[in-house]
N, C-alpha and C. Protein backbone atom coordinates (compact mmCIF):
# COMPACT_ATOMS: atom_id res chain seq x y z
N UNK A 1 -94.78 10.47 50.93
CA UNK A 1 -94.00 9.56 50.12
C UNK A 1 -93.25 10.33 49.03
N UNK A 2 -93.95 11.35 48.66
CA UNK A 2 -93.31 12.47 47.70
C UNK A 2 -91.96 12.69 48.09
N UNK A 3 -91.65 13.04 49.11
CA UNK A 3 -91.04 13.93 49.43
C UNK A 3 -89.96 13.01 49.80
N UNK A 4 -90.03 11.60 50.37
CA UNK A 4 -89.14 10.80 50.23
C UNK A 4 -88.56 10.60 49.29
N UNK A 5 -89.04 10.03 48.28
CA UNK A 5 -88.63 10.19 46.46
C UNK A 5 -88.09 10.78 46.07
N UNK A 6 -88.23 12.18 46.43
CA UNK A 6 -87.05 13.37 45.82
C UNK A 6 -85.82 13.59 46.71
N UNK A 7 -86.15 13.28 48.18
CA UNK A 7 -84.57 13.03 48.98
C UNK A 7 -84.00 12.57 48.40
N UNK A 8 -84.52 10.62 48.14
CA UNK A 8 -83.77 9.75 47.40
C UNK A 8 -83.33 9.96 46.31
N UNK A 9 -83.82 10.89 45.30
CA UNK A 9 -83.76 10.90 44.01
C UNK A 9 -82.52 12.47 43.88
N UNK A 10 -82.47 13.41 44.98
CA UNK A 10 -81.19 13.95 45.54
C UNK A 10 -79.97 13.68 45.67
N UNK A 11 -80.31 12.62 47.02
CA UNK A 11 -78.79 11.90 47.33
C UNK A 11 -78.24 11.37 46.25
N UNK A 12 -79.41 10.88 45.61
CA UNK A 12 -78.36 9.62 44.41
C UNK A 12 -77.81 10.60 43.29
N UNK A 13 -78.47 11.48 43.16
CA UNK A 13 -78.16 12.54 41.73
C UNK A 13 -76.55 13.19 42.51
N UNK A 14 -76.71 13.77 43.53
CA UNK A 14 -75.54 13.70 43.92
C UNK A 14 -74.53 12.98 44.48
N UNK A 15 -74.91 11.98 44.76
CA UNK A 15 -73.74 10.71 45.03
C UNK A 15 -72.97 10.57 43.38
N UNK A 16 -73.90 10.61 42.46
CA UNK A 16 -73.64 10.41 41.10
C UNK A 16 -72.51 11.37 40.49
N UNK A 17 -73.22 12.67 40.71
CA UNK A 17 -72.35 13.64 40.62
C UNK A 17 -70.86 13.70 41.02
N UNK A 18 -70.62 13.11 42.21
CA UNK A 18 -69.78 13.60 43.05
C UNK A 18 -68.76 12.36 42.54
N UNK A 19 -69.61 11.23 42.48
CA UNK A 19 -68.54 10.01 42.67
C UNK A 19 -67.95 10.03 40.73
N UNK A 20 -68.55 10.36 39.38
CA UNK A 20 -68.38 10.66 38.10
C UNK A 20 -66.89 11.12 38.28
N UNK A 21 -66.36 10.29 37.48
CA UNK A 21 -65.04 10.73 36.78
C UNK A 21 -65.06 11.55 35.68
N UNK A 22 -65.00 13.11 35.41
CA UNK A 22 -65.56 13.17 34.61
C UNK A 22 -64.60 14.64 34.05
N UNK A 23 -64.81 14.86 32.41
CA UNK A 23 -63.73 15.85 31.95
C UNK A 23 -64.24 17.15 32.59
N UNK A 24 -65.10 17.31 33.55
CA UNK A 24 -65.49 18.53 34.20
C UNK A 24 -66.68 18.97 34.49
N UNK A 25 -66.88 20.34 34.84
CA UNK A 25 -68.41 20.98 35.13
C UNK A 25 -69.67 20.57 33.95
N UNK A 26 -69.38 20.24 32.52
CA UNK A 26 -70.20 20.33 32.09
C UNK A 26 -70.83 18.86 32.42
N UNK A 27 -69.90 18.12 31.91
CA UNK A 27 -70.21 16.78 32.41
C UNK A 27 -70.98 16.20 33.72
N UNK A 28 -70.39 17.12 34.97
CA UNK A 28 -71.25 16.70 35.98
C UNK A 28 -72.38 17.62 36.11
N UNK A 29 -72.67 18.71 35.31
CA UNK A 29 -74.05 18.94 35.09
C UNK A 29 -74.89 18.26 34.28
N UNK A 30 -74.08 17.41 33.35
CA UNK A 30 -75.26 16.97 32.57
C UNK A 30 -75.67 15.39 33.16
N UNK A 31 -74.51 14.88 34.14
CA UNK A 31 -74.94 13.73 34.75
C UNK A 31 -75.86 14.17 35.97
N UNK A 32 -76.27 15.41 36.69
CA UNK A 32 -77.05 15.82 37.75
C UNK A 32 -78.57 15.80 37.14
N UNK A 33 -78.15 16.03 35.92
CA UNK A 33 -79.58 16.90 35.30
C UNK A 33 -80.30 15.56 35.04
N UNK A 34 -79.36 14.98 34.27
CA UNK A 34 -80.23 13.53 33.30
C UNK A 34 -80.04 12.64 34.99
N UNK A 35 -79.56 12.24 35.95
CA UNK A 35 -80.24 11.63 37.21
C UNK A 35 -81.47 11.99 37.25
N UNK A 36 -81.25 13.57 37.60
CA UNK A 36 -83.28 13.90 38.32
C UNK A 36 -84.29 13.84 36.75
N UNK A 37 -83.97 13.90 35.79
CA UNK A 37 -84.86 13.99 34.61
C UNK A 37 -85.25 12.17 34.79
N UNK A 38 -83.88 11.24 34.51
CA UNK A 38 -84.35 9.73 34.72
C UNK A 38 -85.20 9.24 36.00
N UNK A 39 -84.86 9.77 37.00
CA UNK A 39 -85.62 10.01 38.51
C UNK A 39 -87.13 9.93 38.52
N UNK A 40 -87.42 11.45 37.71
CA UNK A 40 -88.76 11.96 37.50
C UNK A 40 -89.32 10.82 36.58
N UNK A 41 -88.83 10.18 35.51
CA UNK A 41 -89.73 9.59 34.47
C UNK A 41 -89.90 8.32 34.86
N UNK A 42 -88.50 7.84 35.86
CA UNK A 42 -88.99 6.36 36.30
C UNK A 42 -89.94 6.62 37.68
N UNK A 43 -90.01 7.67 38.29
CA UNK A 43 -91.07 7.44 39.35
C UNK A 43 -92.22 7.44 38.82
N UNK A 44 -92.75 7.60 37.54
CA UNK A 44 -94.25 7.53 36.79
C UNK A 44 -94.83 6.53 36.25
N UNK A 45 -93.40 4.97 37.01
CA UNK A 45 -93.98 3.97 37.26
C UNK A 45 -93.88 2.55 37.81
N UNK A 46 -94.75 1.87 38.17
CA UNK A 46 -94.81 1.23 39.45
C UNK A 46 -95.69 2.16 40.57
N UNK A 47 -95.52 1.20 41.61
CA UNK A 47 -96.43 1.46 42.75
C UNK A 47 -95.67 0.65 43.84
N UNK A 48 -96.05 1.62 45.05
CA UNK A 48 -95.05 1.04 46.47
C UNK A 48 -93.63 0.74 46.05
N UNK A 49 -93.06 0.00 46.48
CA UNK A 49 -91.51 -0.41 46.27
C UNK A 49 -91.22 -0.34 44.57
N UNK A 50 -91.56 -1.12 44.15
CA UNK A 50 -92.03 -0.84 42.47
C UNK A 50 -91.44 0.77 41.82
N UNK A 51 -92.51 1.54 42.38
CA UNK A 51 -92.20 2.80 41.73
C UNK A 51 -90.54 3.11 42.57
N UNK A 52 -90.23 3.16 43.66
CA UNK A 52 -88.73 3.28 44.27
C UNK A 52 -87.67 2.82 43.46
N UNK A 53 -87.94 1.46 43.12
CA UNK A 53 -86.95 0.64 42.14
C UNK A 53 -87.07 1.06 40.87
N UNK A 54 -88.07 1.56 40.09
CA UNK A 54 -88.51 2.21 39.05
C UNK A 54 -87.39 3.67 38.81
N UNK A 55 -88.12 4.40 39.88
CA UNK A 55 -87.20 5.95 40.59
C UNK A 55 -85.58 5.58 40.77
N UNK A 56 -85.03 4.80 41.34
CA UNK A 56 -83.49 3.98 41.15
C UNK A 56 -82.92 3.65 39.75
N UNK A 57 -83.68 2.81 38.80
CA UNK A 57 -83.22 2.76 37.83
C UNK A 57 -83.10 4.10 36.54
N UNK A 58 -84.22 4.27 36.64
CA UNK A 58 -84.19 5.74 36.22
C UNK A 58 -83.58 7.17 36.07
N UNK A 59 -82.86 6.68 37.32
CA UNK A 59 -81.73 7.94 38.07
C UNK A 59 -80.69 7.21 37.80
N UNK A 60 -80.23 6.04 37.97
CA UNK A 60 -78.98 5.75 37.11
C UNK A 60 -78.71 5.73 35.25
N UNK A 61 -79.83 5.23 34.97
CA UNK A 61 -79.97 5.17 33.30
C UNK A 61 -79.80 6.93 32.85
N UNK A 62 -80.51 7.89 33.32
CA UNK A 62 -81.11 8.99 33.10
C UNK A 62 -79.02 9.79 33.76
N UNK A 63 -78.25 9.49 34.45
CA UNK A 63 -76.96 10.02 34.93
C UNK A 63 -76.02 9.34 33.67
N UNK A 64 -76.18 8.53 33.40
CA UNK A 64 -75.84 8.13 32.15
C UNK A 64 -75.52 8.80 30.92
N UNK A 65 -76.64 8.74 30.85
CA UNK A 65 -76.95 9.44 29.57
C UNK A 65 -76.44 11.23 29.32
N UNK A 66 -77.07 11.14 30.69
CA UNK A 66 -76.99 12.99 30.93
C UNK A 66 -75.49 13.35 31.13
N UNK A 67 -74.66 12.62 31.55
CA UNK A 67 -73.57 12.34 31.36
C UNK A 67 -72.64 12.52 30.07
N UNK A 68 -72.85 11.58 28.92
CA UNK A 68 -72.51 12.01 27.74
C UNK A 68 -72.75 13.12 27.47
N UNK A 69 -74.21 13.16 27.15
CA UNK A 69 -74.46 14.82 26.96
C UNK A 69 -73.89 15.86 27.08
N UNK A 70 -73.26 15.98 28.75
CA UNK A 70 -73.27 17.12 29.28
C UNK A 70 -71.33 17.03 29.49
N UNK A 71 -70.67 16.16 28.96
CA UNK A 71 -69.08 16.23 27.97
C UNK A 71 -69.19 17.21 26.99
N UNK A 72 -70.14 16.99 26.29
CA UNK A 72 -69.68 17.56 25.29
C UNK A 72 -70.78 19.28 24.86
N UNK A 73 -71.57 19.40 25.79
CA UNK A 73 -71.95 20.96 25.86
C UNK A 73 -71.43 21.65 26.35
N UNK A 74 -71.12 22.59 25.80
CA UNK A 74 -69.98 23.99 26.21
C UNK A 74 -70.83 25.10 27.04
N UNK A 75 -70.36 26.08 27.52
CA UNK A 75 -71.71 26.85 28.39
C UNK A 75 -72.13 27.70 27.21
N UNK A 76 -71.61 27.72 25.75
CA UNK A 76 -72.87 28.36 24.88
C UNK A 76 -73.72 27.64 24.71
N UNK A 77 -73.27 26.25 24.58
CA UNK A 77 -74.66 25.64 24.38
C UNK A 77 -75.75 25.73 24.91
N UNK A 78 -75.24 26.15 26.20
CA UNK A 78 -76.48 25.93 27.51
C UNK A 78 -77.09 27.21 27.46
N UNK A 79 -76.72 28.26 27.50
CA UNK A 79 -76.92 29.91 27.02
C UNK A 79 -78.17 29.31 26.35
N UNK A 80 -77.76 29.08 24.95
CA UNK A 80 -78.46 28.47 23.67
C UNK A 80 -80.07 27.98 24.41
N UNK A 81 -79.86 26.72 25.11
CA UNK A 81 -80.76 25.90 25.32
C UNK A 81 -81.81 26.76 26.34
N UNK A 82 -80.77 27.57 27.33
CA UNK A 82 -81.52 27.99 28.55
C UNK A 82 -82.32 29.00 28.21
N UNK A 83 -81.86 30.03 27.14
CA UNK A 83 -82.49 30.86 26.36
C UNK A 83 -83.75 30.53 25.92
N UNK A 84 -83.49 29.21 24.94
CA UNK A 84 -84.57 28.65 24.35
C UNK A 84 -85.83 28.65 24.73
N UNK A 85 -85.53 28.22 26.30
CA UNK A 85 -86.59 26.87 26.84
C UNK A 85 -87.37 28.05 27.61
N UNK A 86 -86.93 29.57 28.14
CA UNK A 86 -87.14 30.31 28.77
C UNK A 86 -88.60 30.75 27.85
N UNK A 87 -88.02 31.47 26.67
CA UNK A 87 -88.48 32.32 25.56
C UNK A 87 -89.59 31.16 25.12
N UNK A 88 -89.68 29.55 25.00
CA UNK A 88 -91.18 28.72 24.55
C UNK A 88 -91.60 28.50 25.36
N UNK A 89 -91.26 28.70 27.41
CA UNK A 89 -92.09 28.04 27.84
C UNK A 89 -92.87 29.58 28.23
N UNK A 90 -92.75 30.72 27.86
CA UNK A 90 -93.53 31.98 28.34
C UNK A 90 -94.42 32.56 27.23
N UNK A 91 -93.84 31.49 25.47
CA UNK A 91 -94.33 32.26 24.43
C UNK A 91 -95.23 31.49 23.64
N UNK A 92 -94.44 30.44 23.55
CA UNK A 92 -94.71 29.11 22.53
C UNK A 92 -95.78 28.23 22.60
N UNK A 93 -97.00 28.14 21.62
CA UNK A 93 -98.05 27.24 21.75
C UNK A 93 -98.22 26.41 22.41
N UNK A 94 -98.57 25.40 23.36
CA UNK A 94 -98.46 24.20 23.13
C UNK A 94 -98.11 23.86 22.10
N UNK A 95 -97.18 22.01 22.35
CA UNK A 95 -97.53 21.59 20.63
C UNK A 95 -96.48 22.05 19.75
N UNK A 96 -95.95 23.70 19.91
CA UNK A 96 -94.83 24.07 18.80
C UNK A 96 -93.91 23.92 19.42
N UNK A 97 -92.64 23.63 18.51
CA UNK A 97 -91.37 23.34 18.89
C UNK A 97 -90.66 25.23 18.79
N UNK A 98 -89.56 24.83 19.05
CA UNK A 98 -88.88 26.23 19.87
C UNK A 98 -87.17 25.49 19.55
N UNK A 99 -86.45 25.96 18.24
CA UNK A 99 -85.53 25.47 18.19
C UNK A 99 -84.34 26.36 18.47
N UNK A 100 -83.05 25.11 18.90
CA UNK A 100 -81.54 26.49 19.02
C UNK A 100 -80.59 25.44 18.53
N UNK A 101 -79.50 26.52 17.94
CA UNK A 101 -78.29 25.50 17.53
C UNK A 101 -77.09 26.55 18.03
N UNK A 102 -76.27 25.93 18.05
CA UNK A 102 -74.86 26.50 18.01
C UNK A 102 -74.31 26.70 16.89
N UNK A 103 -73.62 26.90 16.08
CA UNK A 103 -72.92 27.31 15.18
C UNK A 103 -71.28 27.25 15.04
N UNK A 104 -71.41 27.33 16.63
CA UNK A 104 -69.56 26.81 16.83
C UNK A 104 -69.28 25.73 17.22
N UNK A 105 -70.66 25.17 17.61
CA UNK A 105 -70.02 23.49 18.40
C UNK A 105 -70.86 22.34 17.32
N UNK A 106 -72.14 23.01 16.45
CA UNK A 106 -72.86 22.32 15.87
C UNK A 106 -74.04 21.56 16.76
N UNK A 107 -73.62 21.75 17.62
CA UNK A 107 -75.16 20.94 18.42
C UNK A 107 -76.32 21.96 18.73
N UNK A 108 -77.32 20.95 19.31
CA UNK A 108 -78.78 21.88 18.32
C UNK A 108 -79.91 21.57 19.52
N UNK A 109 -80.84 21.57 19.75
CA UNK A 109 -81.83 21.16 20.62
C UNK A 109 -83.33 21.92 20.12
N UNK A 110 -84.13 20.83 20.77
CA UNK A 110 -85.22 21.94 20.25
C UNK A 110 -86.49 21.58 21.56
N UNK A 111 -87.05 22.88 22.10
CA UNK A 111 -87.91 22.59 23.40
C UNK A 111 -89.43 22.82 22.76
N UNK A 112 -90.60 22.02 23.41
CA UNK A 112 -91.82 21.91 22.29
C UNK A 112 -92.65 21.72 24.15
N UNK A 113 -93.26 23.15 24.49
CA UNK A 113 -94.12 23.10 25.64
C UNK A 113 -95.20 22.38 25.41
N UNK A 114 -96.16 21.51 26.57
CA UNK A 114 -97.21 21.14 25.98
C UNK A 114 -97.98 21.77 27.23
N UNK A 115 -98.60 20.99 27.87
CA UNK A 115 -100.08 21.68 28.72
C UNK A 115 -99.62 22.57 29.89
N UNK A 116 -100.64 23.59 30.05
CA UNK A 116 -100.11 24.67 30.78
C UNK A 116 -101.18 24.65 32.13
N UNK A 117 -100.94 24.53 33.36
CA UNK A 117 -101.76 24.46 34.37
C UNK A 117 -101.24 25.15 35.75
N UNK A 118 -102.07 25.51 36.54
CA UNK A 118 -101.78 26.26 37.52
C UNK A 118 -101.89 24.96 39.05
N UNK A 119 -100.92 25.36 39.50
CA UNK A 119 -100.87 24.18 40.52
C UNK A 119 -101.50 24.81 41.81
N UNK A 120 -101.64 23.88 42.78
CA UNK A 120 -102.36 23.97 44.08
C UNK A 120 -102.30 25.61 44.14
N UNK A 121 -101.03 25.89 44.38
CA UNK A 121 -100.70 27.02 45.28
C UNK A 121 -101.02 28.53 44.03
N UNK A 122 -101.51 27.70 43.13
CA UNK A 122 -101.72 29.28 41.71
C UNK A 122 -100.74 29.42 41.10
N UNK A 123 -99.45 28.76 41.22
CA UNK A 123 -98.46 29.02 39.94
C UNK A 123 -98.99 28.34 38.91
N UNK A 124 -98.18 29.29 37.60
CA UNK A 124 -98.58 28.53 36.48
C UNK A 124 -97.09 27.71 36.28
N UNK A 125 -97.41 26.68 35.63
CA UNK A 125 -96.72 25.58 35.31
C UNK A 125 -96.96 24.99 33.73
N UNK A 126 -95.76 24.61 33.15
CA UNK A 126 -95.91 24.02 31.99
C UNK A 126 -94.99 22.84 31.67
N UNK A 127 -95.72 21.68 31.21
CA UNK A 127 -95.13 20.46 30.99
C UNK A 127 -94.13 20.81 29.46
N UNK A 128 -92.99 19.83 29.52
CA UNK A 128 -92.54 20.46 28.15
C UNK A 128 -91.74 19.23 27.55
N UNK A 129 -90.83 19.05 26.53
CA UNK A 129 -90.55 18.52 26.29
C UNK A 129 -89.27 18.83 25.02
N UNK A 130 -88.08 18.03 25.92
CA UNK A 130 -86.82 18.63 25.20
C UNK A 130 -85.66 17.75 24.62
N UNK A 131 -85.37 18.27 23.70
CA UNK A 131 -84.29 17.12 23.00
C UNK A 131 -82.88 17.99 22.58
N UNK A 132 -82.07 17.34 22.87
CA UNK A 132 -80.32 17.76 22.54
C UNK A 132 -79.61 16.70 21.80
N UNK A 133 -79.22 17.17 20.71
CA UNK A 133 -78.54 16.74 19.77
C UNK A 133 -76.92 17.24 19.76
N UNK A 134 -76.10 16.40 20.12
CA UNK A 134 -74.74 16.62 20.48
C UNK A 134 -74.08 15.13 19.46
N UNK A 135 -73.28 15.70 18.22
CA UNK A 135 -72.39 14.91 17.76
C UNK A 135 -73.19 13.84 17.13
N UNK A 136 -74.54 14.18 16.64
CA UNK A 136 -75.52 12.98 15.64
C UNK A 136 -76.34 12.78 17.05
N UNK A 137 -76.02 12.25 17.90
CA UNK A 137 -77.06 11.66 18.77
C UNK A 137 -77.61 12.55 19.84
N UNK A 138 -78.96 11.82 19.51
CA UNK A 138 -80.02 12.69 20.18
C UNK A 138 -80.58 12.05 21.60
N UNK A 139 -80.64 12.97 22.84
CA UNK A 139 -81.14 12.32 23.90
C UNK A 139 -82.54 13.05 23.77
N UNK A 140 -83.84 13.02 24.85
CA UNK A 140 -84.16 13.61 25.14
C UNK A 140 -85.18 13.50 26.13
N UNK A 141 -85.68 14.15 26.58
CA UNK A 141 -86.20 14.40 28.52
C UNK A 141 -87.63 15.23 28.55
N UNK A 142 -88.47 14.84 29.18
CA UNK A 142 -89.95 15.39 29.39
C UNK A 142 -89.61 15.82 30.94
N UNK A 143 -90.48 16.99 30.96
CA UNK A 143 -89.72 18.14 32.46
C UNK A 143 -91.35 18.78 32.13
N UNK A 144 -90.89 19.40 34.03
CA UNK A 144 -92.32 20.18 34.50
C UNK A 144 -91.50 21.47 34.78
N UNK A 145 -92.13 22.69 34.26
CA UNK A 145 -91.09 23.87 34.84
C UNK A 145 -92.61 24.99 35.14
N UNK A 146 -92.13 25.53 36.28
CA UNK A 146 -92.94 26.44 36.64
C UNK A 146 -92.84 27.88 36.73
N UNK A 147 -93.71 28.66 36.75
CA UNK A 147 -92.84 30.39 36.28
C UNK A 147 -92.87 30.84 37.81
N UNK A 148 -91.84 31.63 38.20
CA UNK A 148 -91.48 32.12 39.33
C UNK A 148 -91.58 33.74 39.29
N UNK A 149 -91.65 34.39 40.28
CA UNK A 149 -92.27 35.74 40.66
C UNK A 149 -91.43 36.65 39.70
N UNK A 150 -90.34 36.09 39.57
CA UNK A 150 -89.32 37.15 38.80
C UNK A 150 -90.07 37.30 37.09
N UNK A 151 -90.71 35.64 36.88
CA UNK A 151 -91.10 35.76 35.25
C UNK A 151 -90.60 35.00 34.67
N UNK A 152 -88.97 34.19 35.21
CA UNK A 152 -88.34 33.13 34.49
C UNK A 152 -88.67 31.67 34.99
N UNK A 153 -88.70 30.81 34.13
CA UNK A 153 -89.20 29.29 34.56
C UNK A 153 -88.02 28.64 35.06
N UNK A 154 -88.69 27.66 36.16
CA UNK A 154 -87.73 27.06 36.55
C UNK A 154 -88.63 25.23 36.79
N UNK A 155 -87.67 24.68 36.26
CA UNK A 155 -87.34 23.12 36.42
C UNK A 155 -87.92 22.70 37.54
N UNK A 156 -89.15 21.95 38.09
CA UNK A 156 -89.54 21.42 39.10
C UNK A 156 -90.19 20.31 38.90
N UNK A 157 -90.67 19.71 39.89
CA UNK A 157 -90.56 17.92 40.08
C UNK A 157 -92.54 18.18 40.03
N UNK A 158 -93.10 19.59 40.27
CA UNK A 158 -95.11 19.12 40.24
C UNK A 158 -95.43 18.65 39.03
């Protein structure tokens, strides 16, 4: 059923993507990102059809949002953020926040890892939790990222 969920929660992130009118790359990254981030948080609830319709709304609310967002981040920002989130999820307490700002665009974010666990297969994995502040308003998104052989974390759905 997993694995259905994330097809679905695929197609639609990219149907989303694709079909967005939008001022460009950043934009339809930030409507891809906030789909699977809304995706992930509405599949955590409901049950049977429930959680599907849950996972649906979620991925539209969550493309939305991620949408605005991702107008108005420039690729320093993302530098900024990707940097960030790299450097707290390999360094940073649980619990502590891990902040970045721009200076030329003014927007700011700050990533705050929380529990760190090793999944089935022995990766380590860390739950985290991140917020972007673009133009006063603040979104923000709870994510699972796991460390990969190279050493850098990457964004996954365990």
């Amino acid at each position: 059923m997993k694995t259905f969920k994330l097809w679905v929660v695929g197609v639609a992130a990219l149907s989303l993507a694709a079909c967005a009118q939008s001022d460009g790359p950043k934009q339809q990254v930030g409507t891809l990102l906030g789909a699977v981030a809304g995706a992930v948080a509405g599949a955590q609830f409901g049950s049977g059809r429930g959680a599907l319709a849950a996972t649906a709304i979620g991925t539209l609310l969550g493309a939305l949002a991620g949408s605005e967002v991702g107008k108005s981040l420039d690729r320093a920002d993302m530098a900024y953020l990707q940097q960030t989130q790299q450097k707290a999820l390999e360094t940073t307490p649980s619990g502590s926040a891990s902040n970045w700002s721009n200076p030329d665009s003014g927007n700011s974010g700050q990533v705050i890892p929380q529990r760190t666990y090793q999944n089935a297969g022995g990766t380590y994995c860390r739950e985290f939790q991140q917020t972007v502040t673009v133009g006063g308003g603040t979104e923000s998104a709870y994510g699972t990222a796991c460390r990969q052989p190279d050493g850098t974390w990457k964004i996954t759905d365990s």
